[in-house]
Protein backbone atom coordinates (compact mmCIF):
# COMPACT_ATOMS: atom_id res chain seq x y z
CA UNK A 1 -61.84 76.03 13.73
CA UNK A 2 -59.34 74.86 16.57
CA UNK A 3 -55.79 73.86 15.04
CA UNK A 4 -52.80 72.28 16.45
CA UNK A 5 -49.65 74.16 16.60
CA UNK A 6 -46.17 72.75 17.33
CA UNK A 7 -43.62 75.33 18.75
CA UNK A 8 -39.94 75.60 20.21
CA UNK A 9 -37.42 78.11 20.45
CA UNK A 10 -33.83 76.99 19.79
CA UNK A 11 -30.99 80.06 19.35
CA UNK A 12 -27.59 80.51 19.41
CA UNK A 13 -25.31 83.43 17.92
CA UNK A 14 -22.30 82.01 17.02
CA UNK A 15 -18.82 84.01 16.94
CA UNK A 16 -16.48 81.61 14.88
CA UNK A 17 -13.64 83.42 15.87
CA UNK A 18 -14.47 82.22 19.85
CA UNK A 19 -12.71 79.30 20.97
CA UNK A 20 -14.88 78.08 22.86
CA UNK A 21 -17.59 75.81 21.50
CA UNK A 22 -21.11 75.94 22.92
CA UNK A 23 -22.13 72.71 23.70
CA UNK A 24 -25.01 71.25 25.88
CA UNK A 25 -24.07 72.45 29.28
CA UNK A 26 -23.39 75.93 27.62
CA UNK A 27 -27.29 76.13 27.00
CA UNK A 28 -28.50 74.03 30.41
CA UNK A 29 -26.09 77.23 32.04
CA UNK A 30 -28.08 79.56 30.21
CA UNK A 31 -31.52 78.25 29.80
CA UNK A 32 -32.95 74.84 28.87
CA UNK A 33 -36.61 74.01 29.52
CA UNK A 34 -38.72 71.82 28.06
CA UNK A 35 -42.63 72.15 27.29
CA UNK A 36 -45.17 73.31 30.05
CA UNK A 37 -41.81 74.38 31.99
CA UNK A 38 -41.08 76.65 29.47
CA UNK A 39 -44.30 78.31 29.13
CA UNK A 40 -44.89 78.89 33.09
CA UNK A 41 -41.02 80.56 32.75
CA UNK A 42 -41.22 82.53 29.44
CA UNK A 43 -44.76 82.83 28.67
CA UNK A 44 -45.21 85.75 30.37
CA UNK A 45 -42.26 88.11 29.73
CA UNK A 46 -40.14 89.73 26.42
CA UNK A 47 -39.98 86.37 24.38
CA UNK A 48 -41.40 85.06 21.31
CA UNK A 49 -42.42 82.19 23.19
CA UNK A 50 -45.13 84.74 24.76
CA UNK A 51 -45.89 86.14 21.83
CA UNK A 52 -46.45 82.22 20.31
CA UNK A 53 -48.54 81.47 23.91
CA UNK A 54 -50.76 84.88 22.81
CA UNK A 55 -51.73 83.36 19.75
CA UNK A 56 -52.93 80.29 21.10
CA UNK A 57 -55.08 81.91 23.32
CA UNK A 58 -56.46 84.20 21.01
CA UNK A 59 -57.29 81.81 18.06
CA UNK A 60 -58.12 78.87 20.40
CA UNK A 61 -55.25 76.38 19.19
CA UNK A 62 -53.91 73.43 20.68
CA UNK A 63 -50.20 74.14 21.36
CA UNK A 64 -47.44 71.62 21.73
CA UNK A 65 -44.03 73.33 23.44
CA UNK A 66 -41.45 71.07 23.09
CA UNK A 67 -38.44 73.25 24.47
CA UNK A 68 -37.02 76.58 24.46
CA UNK A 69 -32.99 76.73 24.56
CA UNK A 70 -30.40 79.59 24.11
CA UNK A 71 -26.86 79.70 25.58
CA UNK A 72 -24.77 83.02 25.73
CA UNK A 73 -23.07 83.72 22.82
CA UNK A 74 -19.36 81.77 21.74
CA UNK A 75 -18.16 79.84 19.50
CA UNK A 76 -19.79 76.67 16.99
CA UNK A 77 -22.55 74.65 18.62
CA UNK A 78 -21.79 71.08 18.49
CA UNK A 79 -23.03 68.23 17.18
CA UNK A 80 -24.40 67.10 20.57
CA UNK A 81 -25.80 70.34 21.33
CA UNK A 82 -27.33 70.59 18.17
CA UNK A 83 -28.57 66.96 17.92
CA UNK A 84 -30.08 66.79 21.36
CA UNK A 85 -31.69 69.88 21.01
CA UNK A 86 -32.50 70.33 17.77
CA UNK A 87 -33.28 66.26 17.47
CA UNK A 88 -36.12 67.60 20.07
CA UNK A 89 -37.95 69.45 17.92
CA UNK A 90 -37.52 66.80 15.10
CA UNK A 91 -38.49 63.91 16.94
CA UNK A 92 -41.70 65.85 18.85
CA UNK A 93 -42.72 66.98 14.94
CA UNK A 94 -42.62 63.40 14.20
CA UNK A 95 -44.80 62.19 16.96
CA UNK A 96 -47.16 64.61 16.27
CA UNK A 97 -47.43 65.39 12.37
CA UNK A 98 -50.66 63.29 11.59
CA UNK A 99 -52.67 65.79 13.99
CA UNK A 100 -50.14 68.95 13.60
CA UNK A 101 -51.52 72.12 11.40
CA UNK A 102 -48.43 74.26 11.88
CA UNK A 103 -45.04 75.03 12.91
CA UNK A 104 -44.44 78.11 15.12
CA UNK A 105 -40.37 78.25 15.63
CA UNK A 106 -38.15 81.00 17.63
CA UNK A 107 -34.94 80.91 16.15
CA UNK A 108 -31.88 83.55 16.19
CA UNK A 109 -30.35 83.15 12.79
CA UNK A 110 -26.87 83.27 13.24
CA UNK A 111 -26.01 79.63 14.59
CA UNK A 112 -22.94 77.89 13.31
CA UNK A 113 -22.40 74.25 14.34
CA UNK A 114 -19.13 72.33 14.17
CA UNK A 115 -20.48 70.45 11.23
CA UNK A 116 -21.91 73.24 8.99
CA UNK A 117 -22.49 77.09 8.42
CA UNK A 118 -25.91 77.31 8.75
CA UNK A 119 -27.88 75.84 11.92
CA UNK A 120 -31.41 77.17 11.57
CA UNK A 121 -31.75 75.61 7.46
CA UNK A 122 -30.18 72.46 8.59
CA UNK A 123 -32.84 72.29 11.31
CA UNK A 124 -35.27 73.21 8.99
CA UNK A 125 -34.08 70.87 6.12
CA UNK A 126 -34.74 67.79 8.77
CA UNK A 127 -37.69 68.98 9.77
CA UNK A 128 -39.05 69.41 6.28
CA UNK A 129 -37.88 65.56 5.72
CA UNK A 130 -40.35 64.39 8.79
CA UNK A 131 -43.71 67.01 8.18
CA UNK A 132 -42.62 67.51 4.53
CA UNK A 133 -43.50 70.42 1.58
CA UNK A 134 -46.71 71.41 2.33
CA UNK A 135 -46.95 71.67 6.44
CA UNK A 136 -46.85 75.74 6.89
CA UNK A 137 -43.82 76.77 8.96
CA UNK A 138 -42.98 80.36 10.54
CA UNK A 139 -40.28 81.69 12.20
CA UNK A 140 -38.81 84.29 13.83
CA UNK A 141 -35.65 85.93 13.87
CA UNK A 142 -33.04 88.38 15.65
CA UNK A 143 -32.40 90.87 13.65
CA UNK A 144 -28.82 89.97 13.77
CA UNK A 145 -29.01 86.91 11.76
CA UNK A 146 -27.07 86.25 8.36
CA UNK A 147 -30.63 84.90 6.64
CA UNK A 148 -29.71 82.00 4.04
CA UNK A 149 -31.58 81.41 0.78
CA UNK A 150 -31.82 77.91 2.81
CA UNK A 151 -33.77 79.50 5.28
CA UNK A 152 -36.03 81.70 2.63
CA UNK A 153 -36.60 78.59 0.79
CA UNK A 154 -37.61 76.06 3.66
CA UNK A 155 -39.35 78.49 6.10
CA UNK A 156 -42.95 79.48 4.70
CA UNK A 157 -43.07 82.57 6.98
CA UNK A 158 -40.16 84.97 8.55
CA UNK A 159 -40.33 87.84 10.65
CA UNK A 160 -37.15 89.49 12.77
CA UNK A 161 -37.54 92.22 15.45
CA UNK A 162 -37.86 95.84 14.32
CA UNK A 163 -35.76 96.76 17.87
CA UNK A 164 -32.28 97.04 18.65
CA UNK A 165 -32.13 97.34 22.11
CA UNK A 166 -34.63 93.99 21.43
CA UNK A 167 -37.59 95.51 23.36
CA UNK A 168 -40.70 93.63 20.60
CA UNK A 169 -39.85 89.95 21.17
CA UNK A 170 -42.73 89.11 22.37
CA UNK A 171 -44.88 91.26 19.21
CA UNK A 172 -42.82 89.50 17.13
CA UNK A 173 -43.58 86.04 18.10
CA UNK A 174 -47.48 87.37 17.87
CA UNK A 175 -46.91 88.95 14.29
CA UNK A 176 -45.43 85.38 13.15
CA UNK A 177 -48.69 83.28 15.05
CA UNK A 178 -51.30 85.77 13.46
CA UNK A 179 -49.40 85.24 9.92
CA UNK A 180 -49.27 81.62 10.64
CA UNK A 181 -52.98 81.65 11.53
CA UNK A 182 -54.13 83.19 7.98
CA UNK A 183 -51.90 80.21 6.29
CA UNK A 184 -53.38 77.66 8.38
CA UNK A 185 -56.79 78.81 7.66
CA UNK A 186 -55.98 78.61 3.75
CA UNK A 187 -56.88 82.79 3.47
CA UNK A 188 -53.36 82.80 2.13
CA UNK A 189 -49.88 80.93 0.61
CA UNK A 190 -47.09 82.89 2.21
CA UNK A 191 -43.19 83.25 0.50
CA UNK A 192 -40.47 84.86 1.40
CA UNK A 193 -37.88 86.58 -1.09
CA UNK A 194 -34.42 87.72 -0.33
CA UNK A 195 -31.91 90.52 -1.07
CA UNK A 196 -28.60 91.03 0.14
CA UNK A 197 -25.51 92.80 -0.35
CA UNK A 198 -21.77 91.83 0.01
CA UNK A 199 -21.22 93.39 3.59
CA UNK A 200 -20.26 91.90 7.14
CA UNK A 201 -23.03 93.66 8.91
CA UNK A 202 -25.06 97.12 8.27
CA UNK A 203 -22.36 99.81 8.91
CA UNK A 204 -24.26 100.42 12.61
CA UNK A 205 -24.84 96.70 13.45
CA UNK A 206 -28.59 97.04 12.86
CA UNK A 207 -28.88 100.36 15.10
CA UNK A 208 -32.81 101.20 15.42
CA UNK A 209 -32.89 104.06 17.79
CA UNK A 210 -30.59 106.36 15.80
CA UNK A 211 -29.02 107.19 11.88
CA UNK A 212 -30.21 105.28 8.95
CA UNK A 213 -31.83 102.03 10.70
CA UNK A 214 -34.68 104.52 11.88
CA UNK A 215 -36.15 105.63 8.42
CA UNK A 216 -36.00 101.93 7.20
CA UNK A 217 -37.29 100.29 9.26
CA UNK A 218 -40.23 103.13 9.13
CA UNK A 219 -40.46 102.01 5.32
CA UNK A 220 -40.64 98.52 6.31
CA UNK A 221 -43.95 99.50 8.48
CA UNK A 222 -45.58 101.62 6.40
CA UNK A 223 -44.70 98.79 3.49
CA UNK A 224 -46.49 96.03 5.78
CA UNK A 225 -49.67 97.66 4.85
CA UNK A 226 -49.40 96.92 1.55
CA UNK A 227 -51.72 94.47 0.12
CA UNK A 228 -49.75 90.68 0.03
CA UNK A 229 -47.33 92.09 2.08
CA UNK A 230 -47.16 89.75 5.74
CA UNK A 231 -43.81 90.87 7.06
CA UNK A 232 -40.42 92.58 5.89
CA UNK A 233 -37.57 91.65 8.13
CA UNK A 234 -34.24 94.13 7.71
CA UNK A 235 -31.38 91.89 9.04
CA UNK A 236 -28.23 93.60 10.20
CA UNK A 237 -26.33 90.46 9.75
CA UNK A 238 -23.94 89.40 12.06
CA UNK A 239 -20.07 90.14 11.55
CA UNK A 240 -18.35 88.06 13.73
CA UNK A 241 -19.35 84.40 11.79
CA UNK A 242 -16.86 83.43 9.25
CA UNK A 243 -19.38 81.68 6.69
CA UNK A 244 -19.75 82.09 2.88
CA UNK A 245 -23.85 83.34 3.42
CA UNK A 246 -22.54 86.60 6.02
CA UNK A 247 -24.39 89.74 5.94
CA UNK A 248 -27.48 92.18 5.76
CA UNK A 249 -30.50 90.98 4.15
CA UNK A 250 -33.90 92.37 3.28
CA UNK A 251 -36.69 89.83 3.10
CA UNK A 252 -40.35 90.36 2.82
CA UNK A 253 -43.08 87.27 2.92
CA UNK A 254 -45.77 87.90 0.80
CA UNK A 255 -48.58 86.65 -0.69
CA UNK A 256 -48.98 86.70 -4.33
CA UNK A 257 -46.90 88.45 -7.16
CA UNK A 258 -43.27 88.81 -6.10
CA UNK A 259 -42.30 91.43 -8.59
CA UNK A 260 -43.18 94.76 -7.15
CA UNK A 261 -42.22 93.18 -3.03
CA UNK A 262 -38.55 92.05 -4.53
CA UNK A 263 -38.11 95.96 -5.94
CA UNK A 264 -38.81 97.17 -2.27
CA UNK A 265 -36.49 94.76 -0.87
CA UNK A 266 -33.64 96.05 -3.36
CA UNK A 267 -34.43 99.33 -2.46
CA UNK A 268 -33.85 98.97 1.04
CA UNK A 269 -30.88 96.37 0.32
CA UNK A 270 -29.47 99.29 -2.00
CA UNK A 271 -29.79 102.03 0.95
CA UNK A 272 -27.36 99.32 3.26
CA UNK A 273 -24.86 99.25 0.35
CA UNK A 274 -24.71 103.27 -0.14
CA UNK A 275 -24.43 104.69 3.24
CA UNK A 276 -21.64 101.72 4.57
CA UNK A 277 -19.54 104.47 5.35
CA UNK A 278 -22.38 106.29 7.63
CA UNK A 279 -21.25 105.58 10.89
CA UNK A 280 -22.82 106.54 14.41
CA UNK A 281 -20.52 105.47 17.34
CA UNK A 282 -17.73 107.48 17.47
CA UNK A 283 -15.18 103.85 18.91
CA UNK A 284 -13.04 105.74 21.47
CA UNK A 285 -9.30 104.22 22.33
CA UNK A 286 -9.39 103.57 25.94
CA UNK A 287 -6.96 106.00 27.06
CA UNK A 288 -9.59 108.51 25.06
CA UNK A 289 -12.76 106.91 27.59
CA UNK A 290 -10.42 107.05 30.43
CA UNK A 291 -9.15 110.98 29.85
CA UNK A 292 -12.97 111.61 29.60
CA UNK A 293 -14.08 109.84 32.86
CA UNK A 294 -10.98 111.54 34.38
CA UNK A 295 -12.32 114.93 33.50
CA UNK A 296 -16.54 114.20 33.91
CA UNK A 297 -18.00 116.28 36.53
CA UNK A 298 -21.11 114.14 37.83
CA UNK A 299 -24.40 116.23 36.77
CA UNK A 300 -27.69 114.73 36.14
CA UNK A 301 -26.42 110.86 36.08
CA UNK A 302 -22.86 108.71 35.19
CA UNK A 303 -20.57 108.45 32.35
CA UNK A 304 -21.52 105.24 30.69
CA UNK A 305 -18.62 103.88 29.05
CA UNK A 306 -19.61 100.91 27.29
CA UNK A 307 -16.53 98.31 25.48
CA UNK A 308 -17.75 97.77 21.91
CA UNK A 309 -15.36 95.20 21.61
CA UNK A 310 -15.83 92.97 23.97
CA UNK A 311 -19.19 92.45 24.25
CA UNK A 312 -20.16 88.89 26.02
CA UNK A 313 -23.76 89.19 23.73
CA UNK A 314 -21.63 88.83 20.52
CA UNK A 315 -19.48 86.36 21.51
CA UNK A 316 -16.44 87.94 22.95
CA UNK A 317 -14.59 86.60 26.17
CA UNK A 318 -15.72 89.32 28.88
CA UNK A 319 -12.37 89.10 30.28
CA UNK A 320 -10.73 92.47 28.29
CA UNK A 321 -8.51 94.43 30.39
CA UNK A 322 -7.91 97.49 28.38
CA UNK A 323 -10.54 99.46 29.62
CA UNK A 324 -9.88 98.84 33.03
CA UNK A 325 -6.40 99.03 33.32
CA UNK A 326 -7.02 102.23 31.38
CA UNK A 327 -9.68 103.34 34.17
CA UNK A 328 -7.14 102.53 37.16
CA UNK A 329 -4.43 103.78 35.44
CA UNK A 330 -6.32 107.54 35.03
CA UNK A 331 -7.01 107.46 38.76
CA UNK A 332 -11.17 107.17 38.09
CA UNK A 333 -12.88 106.58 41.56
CA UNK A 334 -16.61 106.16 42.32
CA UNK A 335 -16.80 104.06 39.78
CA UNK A 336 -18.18 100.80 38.47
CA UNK A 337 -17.25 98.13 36.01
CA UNK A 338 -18.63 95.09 34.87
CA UNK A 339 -18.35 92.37 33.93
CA UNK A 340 -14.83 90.56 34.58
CA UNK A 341 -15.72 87.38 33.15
CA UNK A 342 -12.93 85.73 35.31
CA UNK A 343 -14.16 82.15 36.97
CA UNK A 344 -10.71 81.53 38.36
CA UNK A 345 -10.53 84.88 40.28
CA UNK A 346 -14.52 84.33 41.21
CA UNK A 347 -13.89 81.14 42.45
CA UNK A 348 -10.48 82.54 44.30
CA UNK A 349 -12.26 85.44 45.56
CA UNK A 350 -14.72 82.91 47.00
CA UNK A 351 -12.01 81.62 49.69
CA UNK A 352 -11.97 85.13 51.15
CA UNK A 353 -14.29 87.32 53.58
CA UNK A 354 -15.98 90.69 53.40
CA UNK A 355 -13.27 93.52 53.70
CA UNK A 356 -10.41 90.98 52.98
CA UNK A 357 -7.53 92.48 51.20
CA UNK A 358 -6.59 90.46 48.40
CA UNK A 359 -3.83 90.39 45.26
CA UNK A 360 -5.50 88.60 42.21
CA UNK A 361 -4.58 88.51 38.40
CA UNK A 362 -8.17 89.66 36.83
CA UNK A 363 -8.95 88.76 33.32
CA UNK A 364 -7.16 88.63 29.92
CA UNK A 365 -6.78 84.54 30.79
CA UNK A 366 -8.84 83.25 27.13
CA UNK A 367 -6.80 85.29 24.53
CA UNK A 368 -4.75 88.62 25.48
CA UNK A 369 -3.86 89.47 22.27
CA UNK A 370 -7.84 89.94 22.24
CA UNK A 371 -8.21 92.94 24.49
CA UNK A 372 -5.27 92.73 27.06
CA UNK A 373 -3.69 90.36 29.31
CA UNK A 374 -4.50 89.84 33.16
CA UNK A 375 -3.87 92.70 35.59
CA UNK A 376 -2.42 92.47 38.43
CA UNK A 377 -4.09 93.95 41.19
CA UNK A 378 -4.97 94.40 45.22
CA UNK A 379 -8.30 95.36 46.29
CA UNK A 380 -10.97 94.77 49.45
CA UNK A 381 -13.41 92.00 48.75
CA UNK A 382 -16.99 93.93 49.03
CA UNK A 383 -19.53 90.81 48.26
CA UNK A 384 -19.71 86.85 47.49
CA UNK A 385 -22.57 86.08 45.94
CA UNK A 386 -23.68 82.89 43.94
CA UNK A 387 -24.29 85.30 40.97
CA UNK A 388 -28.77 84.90 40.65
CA UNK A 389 -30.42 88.55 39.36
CA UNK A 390 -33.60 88.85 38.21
CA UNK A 391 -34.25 91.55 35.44
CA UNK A 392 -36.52 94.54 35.63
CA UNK A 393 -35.58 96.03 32.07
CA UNK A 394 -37.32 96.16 28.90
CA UNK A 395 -35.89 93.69 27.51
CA UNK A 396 -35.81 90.95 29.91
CA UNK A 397 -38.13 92.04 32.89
CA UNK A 398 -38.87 89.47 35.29
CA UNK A 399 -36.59 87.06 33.31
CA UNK A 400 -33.86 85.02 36.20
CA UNK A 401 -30.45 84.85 35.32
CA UNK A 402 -26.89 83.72 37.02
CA UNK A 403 -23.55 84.72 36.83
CA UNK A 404 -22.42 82.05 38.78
CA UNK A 405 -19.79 82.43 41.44
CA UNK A 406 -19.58 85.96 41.66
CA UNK A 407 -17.62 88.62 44.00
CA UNK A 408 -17.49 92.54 43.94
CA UNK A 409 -13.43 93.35 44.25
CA UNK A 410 -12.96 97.20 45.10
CA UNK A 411 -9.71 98.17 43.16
CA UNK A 412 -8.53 102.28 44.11
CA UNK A 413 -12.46 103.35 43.80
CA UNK A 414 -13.81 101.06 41.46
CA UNK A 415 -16.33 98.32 41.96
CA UNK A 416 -15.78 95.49 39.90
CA UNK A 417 -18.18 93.03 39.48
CA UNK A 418 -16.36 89.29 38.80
CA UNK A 419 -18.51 86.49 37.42
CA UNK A 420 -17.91 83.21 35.97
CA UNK A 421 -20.30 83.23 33.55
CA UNK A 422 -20.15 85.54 30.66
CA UNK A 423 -23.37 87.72 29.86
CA UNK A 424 -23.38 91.07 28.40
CA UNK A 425 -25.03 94.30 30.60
CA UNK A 426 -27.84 95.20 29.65
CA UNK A 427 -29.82 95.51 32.97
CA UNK A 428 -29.43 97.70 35.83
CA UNK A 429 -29.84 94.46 38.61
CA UNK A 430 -26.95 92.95 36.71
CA UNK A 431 -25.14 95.47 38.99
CA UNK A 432 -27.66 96.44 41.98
CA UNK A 433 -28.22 92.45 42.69
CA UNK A 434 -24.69 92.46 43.98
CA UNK A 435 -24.79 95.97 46.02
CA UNK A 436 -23.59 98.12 43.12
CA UNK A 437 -26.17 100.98 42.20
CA UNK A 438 -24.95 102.07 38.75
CA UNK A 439 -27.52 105.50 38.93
CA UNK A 440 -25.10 106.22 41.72
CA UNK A 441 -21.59 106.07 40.37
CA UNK A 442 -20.00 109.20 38.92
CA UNK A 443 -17.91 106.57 36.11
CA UNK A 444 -19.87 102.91 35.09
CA UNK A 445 -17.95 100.65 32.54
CA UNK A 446 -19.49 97.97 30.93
CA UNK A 447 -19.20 95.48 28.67
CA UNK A 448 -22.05 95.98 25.69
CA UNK A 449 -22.44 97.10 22.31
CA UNK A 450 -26.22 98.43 22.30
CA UNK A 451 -28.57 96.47 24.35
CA UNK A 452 -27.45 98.70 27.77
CA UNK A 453 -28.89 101.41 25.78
CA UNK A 454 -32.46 100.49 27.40
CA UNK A 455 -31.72 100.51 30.96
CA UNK A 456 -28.99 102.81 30.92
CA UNK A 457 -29.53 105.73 28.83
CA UNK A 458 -32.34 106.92 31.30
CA UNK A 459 -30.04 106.83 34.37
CA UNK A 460 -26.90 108.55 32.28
CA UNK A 461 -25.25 111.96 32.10
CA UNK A 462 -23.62 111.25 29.25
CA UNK A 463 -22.60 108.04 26.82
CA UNK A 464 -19.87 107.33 25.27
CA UNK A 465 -18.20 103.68 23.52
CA UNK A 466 -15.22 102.50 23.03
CA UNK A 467 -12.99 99.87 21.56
CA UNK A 468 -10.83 97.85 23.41
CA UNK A 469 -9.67 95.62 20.91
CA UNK A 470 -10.84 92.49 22.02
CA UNK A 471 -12.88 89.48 19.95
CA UNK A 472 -15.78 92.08 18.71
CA UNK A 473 -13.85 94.91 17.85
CA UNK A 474 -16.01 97.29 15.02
CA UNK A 475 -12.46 96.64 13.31
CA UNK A 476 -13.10 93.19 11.55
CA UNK A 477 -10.05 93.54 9.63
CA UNK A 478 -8.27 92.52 13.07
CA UNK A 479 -9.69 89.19 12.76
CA UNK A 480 -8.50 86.38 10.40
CA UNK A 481 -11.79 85.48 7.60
CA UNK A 482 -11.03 82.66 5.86
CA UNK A 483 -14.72 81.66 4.44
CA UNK A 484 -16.12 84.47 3.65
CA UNK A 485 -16.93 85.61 -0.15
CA UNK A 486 -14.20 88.18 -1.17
CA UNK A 487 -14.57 90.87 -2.50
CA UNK A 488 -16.48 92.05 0.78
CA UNK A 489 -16.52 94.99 2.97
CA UNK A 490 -14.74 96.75 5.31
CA UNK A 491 -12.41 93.53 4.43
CA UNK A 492 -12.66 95.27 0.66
CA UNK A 493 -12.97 98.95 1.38
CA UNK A 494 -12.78 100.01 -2.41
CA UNK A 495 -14.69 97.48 -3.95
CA UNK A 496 -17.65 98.05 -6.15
CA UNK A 497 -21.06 96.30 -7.07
């Protein structure tokens, strides 16, 4: 039996504490493309949309793309963003419902829009209101999303990434089709429960390749083989969104009884709660990276020092000068750093030649009580470049990106890659695109939190993070919650449940 599937992907992760909204040129910048498009540029690489495109070939359905859109991280998505994009989906769902059998969405779960907290149930509230109760919907998630009971409720099917590096996008989006494809077939009546605990995020941001994220998310495999049991989803939550439903979740969809799947769930809710003080990265000041760098002796690969805090992929600026001035400051030479999220110094950099020798003011122009103010520097201009990189990672092989205007300035032995456009690194042609060979360098600083960990950790000597106190600092009590449900932790360090 053929059926007819509608899907779209539609994500945003929205830092609240960013200033700068995200509207509809802040996803065209990133990526906006719209049905057949979409599949000849995604279909094929790490995205759910290939694991959606998998699914139609395998059961034989008829599948109806209507977009897939993400920007980079920042602030609320507005209303225009939202309604444009969003309003895509709707309206193609409405066109189509009479023939439709099932809804196959890629969403990221952490979207705030300038008009409410919670961007994926509002979507999914209109959408209900056009296909109504009874049309099955799935989607899927980053594990980084603060899951709403909205969500739970309106959403027959939910499944999140098990990776962090993100390396199963694609599985995922297959794992949500072949769940979809049981429902649709009427072998089953899928529901997903919820459990959460009052935290900003899991104490390691949702951490998979090392401490406690490992052994759950083990359980969570081992539990999926449990009869009724579809999918269990562990949800970091995401930190940096100041809304009253913040936080890590466990959900499982199920089919059947809910009793003995909402006891697993607390289990593994209950774990999160007790080991909030287990922390992995040890969050070095900068001076501490820097004295390190000063003192590495080049062996089998770099020093990867990565900022923490000011991480483009979470929302943060890009344009933190701590680390660098900290760098230059220490006298560190065959080195690299990236990025300098800096369009006025891109674009000024841009009026010069190769092997010019030019005085700038780099970063720390959005907010430098965030992570520093701009530096003033001189340096040789090494490269102009319009800022285009295709991927070869695990995460995002073969996926095209841009920085936009984009320059290499050499400051005292460091390479520093200046782009307009923020995006965090997690990809070695991020830097090699633009003449930069990270494998190379005896010092690389970049701006991440986790997802470098792919590409990088086979190349490195040694790895080490550090906080340099801009807009995704580990240390949320810098930052000014208003929304959020108090008592709540770190904001609450003693509190009890």
């Amino acid at each position: 039996m053929s059926f007819n599937v509608l899907t779209a992907c539609f994500t945003h992760e929205s830092n609240t504490f960013n200033k700068r909204s995200a509207g509809y040129n802040a996803f065209t910048k990133y990526f906006v493309y719209f049905g057949d498009d979409a599949i000849k540029k995604l279909g094929h690489v790490n995205a759910e949309l290939a694991g959606f495109c998998d699914c139609a070939r395998d059961y034989g359905w008829k599948q109806t793309h209507v977009l897939s859109a993400a920007a980079e991280p920042a602030g609320v998505v507005t209303r225009d963003a939202f309604d444009r994009l969003g309003g895509a989906i709707i309206n193609a769902a409405g066109v189509h419902k009479e023939k439709l059998d099932g809804i196959l969405l890629a969403f990221q779960g952490a979207m705030v829009t300038e008009f409410c907290e919670d961007g994926e149930g509002e979507l999914l509230e209109r959408l209900r209101a056009v296909v109504g109760p009874d049309m099955p919907i799935a989607i899927t998630l980053d594990p980084h999303s603060n899951v709403t009971q909205k969500m739970c409720e309106l959403a027959d099917i939910m499944v999140s990434y098990k990776t962090y590096p993100h390396v199963d996008m694609r599985e995922t989006g297959r794992h949500a089709g072949a769940i979809l494809y049981r429902t649709m077939k009427g072998e089953i009546r899928p529901r997903t429960l919820r459990a959460h605990r009052p935290l900003l995020s899991e104490v390691n941001g949702g951490r998979t390749d090392a401490g406690p994220m490992v052994e759950r998310i083990a359980k969570a495999i081992a539990y999926e083989q449990e009869p009724g049991v579809l999918a269990v989803n562990i949800n970091a939550g995401f930190a940096y969104a100041d809304i009253r439903e913040i936080g890590p979740t466990v959900t499982v969809t199920y089919d059947g009884n809910e009793d003995k799947h909402r006891a697993f769930a607390e289990e593994i809710a209950d774990d999160i709660w007790k080991k909030r003080f287990d922390v992995i990265n040890s969050y070095l000041s900068v001076e501490e990276a820097a004295k390190i760098a000063q003192a590495y002796a080049r062996g089998t690969g770099p020093l990867i020092i990565a900022d923490y805090a000011d991480n483009p992929g979470a929302g943060a600026y890009g344009d933190s000068t701590n680390l660098l001035k900290a760098m230059i400051e220490a006298g560190i030479e065959d080195a690299a750093f990236g990025p300098m999220v800096d369009a006025e110094t891109a674009k000024h950099l841009h009026g010069h030649t190769l092997g010019d020798r030019v005085q700038v003011q780099l970063g720390g122009k959005c907010d430098p009580s965030f992570g520093g103010g701009p530096l003033e520097l001189e340096g040789e201009v090494c490269l102009i470049s319009d800022g285009s990189y295709t991927c070869d990672g695990a995460m995002y092989g073969g996926m095209s990106f841009s920085w936009g205007k984009t320059a290499v300035l050499r400051v005292k032995g460091i390479d520093i890659l200046v782009v307009s456009e923020p995006a965090q690194i997690l990809d070695l042609q991020q830097f090699r695109a633009f003449g930069i060979d990270p494998a190379a360098k005896t010092v690389v600083g970049l701006k991440s939190m986790q997802h470098f960990r792919a590409a990088f950790e086979p190349i490195a000597g040694e790895v080490i993070v550090c906080d340099s106190g801009a807009l995704t600092t580990p240390n949320c009590e810098k930052l000014a919650f208003r929304n959020v449900p108090r008592p709540i932790f770190p904001l609450d360090r003693e509190m009890k449940i």
